[in-house]
Protein backbone atom coordinates (compact mmCIF):
# COMPACT_ATOMS: atom_id res chain seq x y z
CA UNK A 1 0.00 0.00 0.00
CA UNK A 2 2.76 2.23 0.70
CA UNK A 3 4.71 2.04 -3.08
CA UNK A 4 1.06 3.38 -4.39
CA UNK A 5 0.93 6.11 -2.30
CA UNK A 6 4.40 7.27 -2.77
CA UNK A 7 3.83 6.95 -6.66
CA UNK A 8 1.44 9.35 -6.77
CA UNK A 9 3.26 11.87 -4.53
CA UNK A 10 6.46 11.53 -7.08
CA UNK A 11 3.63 11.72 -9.90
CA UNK A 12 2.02 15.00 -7.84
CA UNK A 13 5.16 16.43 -6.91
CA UNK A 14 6.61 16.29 -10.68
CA UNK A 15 3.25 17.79 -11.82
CA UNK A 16 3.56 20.88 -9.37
CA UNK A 17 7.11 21.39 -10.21
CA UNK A 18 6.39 20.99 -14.07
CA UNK A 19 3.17 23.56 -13.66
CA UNK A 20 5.48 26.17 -11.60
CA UNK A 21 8.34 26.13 -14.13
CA UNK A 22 6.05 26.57 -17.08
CA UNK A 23 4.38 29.72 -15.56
CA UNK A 24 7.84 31.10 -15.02
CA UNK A 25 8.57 30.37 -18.48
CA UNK A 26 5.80 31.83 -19.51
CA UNK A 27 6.78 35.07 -17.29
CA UNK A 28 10.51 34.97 -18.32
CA UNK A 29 9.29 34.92 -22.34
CA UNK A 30 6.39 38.21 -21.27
CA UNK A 31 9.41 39.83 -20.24
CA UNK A 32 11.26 39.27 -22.86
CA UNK A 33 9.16 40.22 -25.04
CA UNK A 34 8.21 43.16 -23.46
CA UNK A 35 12.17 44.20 -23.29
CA UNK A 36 12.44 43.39 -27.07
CA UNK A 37 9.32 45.45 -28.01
CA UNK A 38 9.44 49.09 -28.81
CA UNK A 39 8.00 51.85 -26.37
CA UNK A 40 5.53 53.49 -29.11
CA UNK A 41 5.74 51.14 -32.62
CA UNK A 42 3.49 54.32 -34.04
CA UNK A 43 6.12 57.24 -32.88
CA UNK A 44 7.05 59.40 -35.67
CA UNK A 45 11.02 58.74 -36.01
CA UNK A 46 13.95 61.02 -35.44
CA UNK A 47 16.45 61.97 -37.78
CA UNK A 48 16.64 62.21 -41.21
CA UNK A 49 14.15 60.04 -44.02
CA UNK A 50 14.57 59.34 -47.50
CA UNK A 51 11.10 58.97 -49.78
CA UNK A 52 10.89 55.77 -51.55
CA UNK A 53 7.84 57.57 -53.73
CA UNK A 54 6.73 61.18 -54.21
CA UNK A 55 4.01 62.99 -54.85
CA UNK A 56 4.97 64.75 -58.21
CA UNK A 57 7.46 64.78 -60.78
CA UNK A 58 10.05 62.14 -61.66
CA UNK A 59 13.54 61.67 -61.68
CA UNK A 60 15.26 61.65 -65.06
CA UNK A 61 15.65 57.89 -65.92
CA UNK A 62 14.13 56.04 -62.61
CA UNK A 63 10.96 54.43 -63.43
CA UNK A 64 8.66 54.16 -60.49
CA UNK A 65 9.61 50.46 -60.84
CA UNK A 66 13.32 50.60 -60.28
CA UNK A 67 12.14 52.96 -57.14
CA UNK A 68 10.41 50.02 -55.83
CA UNK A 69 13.00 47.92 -56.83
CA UNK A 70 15.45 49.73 -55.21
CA UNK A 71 13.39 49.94 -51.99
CA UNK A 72 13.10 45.89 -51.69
CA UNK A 73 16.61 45.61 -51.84
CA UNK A 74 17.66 48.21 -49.50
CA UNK A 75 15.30 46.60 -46.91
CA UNK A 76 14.44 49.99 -46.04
């Protein structure tokens, strides 16, 4: 009688310690992510910006494809 009860205290025991370490998983990846994250993804950024398209006029010789072009290979 006593190996079944001390099964299921080893069984309850790992389940408790198995919950607790997978909410402070959980916690450590919240924080993480929260570190990770910007303050304000919507802010208006500092410093200087280059237009990938404008409003009027073109360029002599760069088609508003090669603009685009030129924007998916900057990876800006």
């Amino acid at each position: 009688m006593k190996g079944i009860s001390s099964r299921w205290a080893e069984r309850l025991q790992f389940t408790l310690l198995f919950l607790v370490l997978t909410v402070l998983m959980h916690h450590l990846f919240g924080w993480i992510h929260t570190w990770l994250s910007p303050v304000d993804p919507y802010k208006i950024p500092e410093g200087g910006a280059a237009k990938v398209f404008r409003a009027g006029g073109e360029e002599a010789g760069t088609s508003p494809a090669d603009r685009l072009k030129l924007f998916f290979w900057l990876g800006e």
